[in-house]
N, C-alpha and C. Protein backbone atom coordinates (compact mmCIF):
# COMPACT_ATOMS: atom_id res chain seq x y z
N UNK A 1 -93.23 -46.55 -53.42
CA UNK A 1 -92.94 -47.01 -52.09
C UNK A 1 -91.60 -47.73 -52.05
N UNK A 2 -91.15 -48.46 -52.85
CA UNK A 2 -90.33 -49.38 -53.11
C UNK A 2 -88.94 -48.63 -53.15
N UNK A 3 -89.20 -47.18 -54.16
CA UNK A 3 -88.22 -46.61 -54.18
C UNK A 3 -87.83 -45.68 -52.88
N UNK A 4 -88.68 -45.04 -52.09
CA UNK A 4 -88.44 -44.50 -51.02
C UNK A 4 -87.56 -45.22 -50.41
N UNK A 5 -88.18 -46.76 -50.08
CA UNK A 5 -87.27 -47.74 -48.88
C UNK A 5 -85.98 -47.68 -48.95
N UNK A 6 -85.88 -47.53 -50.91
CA UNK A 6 -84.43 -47.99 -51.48
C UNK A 6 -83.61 -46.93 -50.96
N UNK A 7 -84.62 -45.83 -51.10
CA UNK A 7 -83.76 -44.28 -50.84
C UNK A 7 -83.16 -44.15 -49.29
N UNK A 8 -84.54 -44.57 -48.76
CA UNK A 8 -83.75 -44.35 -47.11
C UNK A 8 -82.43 -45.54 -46.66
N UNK A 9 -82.80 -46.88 -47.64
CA UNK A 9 -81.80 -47.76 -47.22
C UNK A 9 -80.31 -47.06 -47.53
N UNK A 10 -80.33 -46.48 -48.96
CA UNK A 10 -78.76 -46.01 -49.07
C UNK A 10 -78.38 -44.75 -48.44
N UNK A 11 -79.69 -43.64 -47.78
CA UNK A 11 -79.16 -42.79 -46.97
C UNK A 11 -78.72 -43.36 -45.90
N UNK A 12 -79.16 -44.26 -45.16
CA UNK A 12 -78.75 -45.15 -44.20
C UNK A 12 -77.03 -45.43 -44.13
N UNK A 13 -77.10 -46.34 -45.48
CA UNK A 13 -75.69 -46.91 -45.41
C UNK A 13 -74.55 -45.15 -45.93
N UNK A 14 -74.94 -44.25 -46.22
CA UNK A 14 -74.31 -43.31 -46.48
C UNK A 14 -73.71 -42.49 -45.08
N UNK A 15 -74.79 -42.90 -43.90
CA UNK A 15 -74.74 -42.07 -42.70
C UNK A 15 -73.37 -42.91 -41.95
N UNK A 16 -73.88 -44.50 -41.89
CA UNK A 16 -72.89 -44.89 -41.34
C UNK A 16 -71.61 -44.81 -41.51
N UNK A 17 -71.73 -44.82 -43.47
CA UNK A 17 -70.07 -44.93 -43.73
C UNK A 17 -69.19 -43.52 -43.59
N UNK A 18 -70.55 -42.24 -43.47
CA UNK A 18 -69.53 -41.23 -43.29
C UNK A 18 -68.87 -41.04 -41.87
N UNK A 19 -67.76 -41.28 -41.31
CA UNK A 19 -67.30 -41.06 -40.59
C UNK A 19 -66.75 -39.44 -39.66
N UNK A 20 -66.53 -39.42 -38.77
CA UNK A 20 -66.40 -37.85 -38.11
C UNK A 20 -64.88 -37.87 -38.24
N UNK A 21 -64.24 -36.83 -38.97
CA UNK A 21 -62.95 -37.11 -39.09
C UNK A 21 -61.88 -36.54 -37.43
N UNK A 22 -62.76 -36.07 -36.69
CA UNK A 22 -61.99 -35.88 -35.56
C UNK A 22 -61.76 -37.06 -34.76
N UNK A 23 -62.49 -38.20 -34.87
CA UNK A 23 -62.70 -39.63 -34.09
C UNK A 23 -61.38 -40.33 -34.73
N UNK A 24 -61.32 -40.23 -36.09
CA UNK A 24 -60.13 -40.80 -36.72
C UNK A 24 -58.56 -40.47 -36.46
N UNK A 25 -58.35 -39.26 -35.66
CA UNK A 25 -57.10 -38.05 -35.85
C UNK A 25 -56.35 -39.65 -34.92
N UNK A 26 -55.70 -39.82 -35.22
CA UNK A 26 -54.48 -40.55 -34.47
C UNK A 26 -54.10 -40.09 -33.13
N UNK A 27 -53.56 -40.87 -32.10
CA UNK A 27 -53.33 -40.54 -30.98
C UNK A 27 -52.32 -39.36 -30.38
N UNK A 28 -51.01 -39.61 -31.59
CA UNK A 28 -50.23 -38.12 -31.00
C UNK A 28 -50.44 -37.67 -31.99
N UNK A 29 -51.10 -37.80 -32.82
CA UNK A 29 -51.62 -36.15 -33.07
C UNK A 29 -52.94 -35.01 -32.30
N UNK A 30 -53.58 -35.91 -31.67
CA UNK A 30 -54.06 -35.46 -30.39
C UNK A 30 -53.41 -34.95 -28.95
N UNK A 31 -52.20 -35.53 -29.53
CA UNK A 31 -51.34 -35.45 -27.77
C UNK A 31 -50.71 -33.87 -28.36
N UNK A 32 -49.84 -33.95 -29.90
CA UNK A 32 -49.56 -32.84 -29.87
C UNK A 32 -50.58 -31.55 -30.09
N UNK A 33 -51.51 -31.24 -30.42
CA UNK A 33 -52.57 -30.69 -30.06
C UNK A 33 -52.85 -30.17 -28.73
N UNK A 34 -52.95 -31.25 -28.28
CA UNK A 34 -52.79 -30.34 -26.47
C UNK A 34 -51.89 -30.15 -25.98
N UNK A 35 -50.75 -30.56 -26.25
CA UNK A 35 -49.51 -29.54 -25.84
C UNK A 35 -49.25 -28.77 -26.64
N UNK A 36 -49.39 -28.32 -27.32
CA UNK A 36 -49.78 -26.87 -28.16
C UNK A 36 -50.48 -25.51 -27.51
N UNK A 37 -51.53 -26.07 -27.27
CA UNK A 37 -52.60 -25.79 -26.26
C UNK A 37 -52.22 -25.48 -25.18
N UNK A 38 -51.92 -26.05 -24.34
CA UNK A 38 -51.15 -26.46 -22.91
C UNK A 38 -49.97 -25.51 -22.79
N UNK A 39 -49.22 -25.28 -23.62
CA UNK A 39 -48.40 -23.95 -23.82
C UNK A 39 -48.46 -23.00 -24.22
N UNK A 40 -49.84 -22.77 -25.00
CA UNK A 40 -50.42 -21.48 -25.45
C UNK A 40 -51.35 -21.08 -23.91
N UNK A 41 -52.00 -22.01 -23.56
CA UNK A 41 -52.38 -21.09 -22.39
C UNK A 41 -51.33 -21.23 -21.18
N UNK A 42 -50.08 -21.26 -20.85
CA UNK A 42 -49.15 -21.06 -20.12
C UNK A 42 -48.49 -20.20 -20.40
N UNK A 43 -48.45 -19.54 -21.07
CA UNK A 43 -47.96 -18.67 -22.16
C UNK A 43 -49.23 -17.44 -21.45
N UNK A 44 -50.29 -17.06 -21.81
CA UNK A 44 -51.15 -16.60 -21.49
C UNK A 44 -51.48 -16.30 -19.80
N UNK A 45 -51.39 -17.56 -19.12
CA UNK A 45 -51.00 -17.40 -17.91
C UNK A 45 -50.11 -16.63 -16.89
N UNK A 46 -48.82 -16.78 -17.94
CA UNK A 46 -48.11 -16.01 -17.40
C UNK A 46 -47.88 -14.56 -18.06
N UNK A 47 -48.32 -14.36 -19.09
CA UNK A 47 -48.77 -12.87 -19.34
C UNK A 47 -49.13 -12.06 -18.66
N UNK A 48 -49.94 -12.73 -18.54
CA UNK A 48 -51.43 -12.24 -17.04
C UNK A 48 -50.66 -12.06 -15.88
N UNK A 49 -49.76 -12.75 -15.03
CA UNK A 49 -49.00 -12.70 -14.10
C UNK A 49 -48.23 -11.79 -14.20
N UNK A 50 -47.68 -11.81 -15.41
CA UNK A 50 -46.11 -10.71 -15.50
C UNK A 50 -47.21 -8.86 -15.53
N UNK A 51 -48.18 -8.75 -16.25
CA UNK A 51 -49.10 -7.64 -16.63
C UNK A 51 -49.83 -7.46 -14.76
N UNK A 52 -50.18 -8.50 -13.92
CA UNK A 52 -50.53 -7.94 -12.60
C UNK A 52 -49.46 -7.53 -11.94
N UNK A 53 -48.55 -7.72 -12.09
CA UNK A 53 -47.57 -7.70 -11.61
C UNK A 53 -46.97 -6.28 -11.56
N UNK A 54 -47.23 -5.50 -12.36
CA UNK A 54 -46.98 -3.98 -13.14
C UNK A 54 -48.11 -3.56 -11.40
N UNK A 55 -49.04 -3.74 -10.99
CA UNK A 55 -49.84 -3.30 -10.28
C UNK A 55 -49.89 -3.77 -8.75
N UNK A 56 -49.23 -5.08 -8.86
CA UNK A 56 -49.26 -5.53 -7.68
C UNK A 56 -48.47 -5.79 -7.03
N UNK A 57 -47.79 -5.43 -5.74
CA UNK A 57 -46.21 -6.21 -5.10
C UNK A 57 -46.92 -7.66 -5.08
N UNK A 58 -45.85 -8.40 -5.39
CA UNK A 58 -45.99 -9.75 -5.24
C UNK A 58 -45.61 -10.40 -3.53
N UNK A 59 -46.65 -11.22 -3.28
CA UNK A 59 -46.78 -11.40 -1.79
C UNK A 59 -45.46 -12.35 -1.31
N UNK A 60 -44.61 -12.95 -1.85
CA UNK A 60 -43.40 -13.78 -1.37
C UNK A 60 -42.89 -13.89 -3.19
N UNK A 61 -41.70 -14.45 -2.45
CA UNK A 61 -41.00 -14.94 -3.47
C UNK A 61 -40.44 -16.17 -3.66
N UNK A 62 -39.47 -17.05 -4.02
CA UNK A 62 -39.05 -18.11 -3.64
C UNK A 62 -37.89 -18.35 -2.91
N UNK A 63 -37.18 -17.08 -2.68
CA UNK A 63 -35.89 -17.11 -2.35
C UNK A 63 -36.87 -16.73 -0.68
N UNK A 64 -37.83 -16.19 -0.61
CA UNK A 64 -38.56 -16.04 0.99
C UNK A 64 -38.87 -17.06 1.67
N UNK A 65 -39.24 -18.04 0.46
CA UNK A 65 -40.13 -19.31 1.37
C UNK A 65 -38.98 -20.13 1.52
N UNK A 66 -37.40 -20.10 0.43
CA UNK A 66 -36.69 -20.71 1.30
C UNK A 66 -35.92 -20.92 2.26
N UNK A 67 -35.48 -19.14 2.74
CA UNK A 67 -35.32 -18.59 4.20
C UNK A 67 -36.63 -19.37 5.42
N UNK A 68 -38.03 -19.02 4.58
CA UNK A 68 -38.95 -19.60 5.87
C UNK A 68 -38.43 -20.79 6.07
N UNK A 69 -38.13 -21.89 4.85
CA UNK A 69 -38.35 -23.32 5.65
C UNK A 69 -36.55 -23.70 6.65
N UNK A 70 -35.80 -23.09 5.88
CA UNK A 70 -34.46 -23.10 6.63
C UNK A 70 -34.73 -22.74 8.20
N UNK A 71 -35.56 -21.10 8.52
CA UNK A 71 -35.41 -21.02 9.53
C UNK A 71 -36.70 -21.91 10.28
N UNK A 72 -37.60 -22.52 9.86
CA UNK A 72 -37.73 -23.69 10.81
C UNK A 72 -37.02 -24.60 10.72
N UNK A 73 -36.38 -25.20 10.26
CA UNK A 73 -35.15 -26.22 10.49
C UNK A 73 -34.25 -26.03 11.22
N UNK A 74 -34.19 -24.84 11.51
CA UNK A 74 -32.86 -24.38 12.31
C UNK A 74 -33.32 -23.63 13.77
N UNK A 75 -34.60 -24.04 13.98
CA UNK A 75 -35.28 -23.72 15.14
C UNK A 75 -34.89 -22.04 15.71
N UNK A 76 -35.25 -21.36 14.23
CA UNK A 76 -35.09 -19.90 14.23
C UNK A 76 -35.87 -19.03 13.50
N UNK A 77 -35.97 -17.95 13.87
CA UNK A 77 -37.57 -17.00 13.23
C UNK A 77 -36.73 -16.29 12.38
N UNK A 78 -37.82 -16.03 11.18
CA UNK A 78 -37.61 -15.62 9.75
C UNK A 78 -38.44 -14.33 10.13
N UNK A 79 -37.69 -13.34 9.84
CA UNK A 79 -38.64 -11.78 9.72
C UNK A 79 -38.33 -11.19 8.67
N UNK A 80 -39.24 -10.78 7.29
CA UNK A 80 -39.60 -10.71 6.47
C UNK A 80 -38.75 -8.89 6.39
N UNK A 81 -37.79 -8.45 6.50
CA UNK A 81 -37.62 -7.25 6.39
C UNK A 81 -37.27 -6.48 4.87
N UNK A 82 -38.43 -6.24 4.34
CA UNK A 82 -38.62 -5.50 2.65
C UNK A 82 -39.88 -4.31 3.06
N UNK A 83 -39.74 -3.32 2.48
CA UNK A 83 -40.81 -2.66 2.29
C UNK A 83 -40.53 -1.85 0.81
N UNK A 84 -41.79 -2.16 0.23
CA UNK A 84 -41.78 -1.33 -1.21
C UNK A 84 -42.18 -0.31 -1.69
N UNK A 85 -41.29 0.23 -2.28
CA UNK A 85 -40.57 1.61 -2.61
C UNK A 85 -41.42 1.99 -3.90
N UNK A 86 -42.27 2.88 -4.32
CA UNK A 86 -42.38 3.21 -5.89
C UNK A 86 -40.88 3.71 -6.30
N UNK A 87 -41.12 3.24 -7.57
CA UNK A 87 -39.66 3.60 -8.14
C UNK A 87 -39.22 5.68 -7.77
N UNK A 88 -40.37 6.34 -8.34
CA UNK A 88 -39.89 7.80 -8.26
C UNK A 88 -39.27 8.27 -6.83
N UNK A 89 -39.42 6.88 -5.62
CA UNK A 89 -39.25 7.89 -4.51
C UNK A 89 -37.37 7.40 -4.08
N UNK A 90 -37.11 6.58 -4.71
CA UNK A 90 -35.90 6.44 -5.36
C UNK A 90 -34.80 7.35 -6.04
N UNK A 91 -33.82 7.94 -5.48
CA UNK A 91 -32.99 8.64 -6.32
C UNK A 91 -32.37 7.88 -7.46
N UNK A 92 -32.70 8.56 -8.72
CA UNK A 92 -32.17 8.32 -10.24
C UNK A 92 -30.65 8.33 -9.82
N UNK A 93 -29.94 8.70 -9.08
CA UNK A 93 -28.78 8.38 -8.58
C UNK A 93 -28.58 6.67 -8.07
N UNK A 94 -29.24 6.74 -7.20
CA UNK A 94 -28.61 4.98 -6.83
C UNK A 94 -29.32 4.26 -7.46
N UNK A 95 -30.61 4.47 -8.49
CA UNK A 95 -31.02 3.65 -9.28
C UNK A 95 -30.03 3.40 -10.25
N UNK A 96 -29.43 4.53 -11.09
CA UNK A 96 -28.46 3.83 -11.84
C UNK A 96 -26.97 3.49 -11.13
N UNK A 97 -26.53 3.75 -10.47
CA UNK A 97 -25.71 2.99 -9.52
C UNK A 97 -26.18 1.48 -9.50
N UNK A 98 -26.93 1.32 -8.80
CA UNK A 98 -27.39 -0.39 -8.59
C UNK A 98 -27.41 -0.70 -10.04
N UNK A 99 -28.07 -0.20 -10.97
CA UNK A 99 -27.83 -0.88 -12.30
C UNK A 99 -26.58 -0.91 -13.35
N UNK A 100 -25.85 -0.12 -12.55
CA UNK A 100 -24.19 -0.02 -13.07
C UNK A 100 -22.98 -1.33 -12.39
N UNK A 101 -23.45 -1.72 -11.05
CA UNK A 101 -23.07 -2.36 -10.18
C UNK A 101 -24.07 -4.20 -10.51
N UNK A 102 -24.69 -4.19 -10.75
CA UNK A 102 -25.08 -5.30 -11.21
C UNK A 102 -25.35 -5.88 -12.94
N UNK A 103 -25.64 -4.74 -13.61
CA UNK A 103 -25.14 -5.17 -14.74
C UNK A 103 -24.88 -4.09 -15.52
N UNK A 104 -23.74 -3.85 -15.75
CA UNK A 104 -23.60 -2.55 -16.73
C UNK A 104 -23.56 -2.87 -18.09
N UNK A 105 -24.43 -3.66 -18.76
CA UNK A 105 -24.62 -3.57 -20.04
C UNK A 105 -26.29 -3.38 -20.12
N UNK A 106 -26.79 -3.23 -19.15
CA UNK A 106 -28.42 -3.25 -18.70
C UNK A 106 -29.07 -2.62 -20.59
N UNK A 107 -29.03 -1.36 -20.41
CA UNK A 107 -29.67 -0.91 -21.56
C UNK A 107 -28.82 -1.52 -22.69
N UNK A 108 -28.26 -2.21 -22.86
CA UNK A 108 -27.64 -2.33 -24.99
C UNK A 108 -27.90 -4.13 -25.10
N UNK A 109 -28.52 -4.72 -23.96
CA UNK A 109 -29.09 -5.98 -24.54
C UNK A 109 -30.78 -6.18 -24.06
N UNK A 110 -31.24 -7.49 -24.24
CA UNK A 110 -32.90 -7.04 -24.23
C UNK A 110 -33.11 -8.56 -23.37
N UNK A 111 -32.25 -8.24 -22.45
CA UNK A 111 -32.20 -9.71 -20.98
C UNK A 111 -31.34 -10.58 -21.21
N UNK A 112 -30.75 -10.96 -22.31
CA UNK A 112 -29.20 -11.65 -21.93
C UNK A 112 -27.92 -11.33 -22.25
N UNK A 113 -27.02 -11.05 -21.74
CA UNK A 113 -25.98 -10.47 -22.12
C UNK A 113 -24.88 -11.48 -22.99
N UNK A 114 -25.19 -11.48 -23.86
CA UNK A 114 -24.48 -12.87 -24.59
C UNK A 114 -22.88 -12.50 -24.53
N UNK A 115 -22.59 -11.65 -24.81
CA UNK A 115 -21.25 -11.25 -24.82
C UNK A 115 -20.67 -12.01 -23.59
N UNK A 116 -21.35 -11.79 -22.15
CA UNK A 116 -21.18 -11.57 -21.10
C UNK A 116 -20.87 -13.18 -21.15
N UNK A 117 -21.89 -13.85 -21.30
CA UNK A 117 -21.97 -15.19 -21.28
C UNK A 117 -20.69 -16.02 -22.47
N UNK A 118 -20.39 -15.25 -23.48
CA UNK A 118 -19.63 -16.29 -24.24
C UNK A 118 -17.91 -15.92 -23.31
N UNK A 119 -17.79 -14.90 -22.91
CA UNK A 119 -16.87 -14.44 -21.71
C UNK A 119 -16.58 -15.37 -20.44
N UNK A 120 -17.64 -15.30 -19.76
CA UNK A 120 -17.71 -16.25 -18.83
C UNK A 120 -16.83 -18.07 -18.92
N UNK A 121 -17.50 -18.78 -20.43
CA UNK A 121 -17.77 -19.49 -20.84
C UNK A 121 -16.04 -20.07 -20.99
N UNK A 122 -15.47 -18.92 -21.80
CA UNK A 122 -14.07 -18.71 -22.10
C UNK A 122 -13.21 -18.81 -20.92
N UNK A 123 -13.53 -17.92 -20.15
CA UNK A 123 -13.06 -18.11 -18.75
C UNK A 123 -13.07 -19.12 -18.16
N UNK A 124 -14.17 -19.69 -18.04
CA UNK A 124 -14.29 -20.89 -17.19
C UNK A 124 -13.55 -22.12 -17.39
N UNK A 125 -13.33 -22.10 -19.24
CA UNK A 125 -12.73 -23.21 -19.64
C UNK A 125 -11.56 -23.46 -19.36
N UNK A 126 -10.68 -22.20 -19.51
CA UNK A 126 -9.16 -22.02 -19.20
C UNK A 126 -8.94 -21.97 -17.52
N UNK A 127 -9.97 -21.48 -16.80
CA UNK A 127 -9.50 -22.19 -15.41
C UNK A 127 -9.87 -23.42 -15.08
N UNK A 128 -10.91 -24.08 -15.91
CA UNK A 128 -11.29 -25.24 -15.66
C UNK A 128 -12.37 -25.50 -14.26
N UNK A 129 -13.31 -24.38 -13.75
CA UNK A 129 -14.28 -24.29 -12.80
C UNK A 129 -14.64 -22.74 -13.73
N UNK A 130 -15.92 -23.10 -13.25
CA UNK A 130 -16.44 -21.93 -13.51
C UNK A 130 -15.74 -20.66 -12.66
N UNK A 131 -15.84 -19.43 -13.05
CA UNK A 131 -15.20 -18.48 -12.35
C UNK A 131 -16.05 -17.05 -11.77
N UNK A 132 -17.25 -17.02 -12.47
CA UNK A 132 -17.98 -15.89 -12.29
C UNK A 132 -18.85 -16.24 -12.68
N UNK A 133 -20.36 -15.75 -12.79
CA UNK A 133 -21.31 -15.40 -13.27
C UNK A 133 -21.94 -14.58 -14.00
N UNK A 134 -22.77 -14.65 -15.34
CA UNK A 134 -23.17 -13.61 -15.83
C UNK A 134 -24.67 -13.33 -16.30
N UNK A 135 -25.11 -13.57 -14.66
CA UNK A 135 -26.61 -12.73 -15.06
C UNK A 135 -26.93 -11.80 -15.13
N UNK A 136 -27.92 -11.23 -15.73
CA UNK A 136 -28.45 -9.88 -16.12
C UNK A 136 -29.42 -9.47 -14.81
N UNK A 137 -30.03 -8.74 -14.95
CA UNK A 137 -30.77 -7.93 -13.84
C UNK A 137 -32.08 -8.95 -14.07
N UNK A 138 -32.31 -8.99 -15.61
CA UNK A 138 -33.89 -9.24 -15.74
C UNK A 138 -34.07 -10.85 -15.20
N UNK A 139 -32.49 -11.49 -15.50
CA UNK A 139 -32.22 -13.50 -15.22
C UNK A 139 -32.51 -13.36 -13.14
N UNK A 140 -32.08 -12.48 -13.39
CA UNK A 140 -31.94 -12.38 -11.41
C UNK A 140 -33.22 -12.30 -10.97
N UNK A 141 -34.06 -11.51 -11.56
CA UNK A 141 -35.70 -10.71 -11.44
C UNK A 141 -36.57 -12.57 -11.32
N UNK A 142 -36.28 -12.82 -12.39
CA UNK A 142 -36.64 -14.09 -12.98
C UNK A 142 -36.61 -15.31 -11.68
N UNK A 143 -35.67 -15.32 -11.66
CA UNK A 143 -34.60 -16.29 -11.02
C UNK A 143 -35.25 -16.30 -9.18
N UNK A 144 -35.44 -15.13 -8.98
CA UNK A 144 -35.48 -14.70 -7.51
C UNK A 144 -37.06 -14.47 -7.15
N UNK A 145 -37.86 -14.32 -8.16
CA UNK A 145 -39.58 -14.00 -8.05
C UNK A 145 -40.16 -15.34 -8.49
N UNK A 146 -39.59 -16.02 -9.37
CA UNK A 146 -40.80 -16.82 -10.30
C UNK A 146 -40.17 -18.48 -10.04
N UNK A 147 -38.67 -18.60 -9.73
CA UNK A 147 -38.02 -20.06 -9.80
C UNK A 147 -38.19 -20.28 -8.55
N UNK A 148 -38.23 -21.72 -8.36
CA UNK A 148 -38.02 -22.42 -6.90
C UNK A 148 -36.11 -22.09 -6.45
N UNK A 149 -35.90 -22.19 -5.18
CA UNK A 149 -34.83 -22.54 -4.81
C UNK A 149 -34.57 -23.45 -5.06
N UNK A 150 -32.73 -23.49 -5.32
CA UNK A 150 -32.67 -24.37 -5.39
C UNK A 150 -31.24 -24.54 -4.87
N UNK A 151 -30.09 -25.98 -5.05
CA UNK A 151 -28.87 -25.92 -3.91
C UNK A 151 -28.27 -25.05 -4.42
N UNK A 152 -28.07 -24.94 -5.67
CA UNK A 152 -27.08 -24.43 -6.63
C UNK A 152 -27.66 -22.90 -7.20
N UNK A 153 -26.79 -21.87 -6.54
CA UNK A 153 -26.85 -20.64 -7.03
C UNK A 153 -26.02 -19.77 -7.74
């Protein structure tokens, strides 16, 4: 009997002292953990978005809603004039036209035209203002569907 008690007393003190090592993890290492997290499923999120997107016209954009709020400010109506095109009903003619005319390095980079950009960069310095721009089709796509407006374009 004596020895049982003894037994349960040191399972006892064995339970308490083992601790849960997730209770112990330090505070940012919890913080970085969920921002880990927090960008793996944003990441995921927008997978999902960019993959419906293959299927779905997207219902506004941001460059729409900031025509809407301008033209109520300016006590004037906004009419939405787009209608969407499947690509095949498109002539392969002005498709690559428009993509010759907005970026003609389209196919030999994989969305930024670095060349384009260390160009720019060069330029800008020696006039001392920027002088041009060098976005790609896909920065514009980006830029014009998924970013807020903003003053500076």
């Amino acid at each position: 009997m004596r020895h049982t008690c003894a037994l349960k007393t040191q399972l006892n003190k064995a339970r308490k002292t083992k601790t849960n090592p997730r209770r112990k993890r330090p505070f940012w290492k919890r913080l970085i953990v969920a921002a880990i997290v927090l960008l793996l499923g944003l990441h995921v999120l927008f997978a999902i978005a960019l993959l419906g997107l293959r299927y779905i016209d997207p219902p506004t954009t941001g460059v729409q809603i900031q025509r809407r709020v301008e033209s109520f400010f300016a006590s004037g109506t906004y009419k939405k004039r787009q209608t969407f095109m499947p690509l095949h009903r498109i002539s392969p003619t002005l498709q690559h036209a428009v993509i010759a005319a907005e970026d003609g390095n389209f196919y030999k980079h994989y969305g930024i035209d670095w060349g384009q950009v260390r160009q720019v960069i060069e330029d800008s310095a020696d006039a001392g203002e920027v002088t041009r721009g060098a976005s790609t089709i896909p920065q514009q796509l980006v830029k014009n569907l998924f970013l807020p407006p903003t003053v500076i374009r």
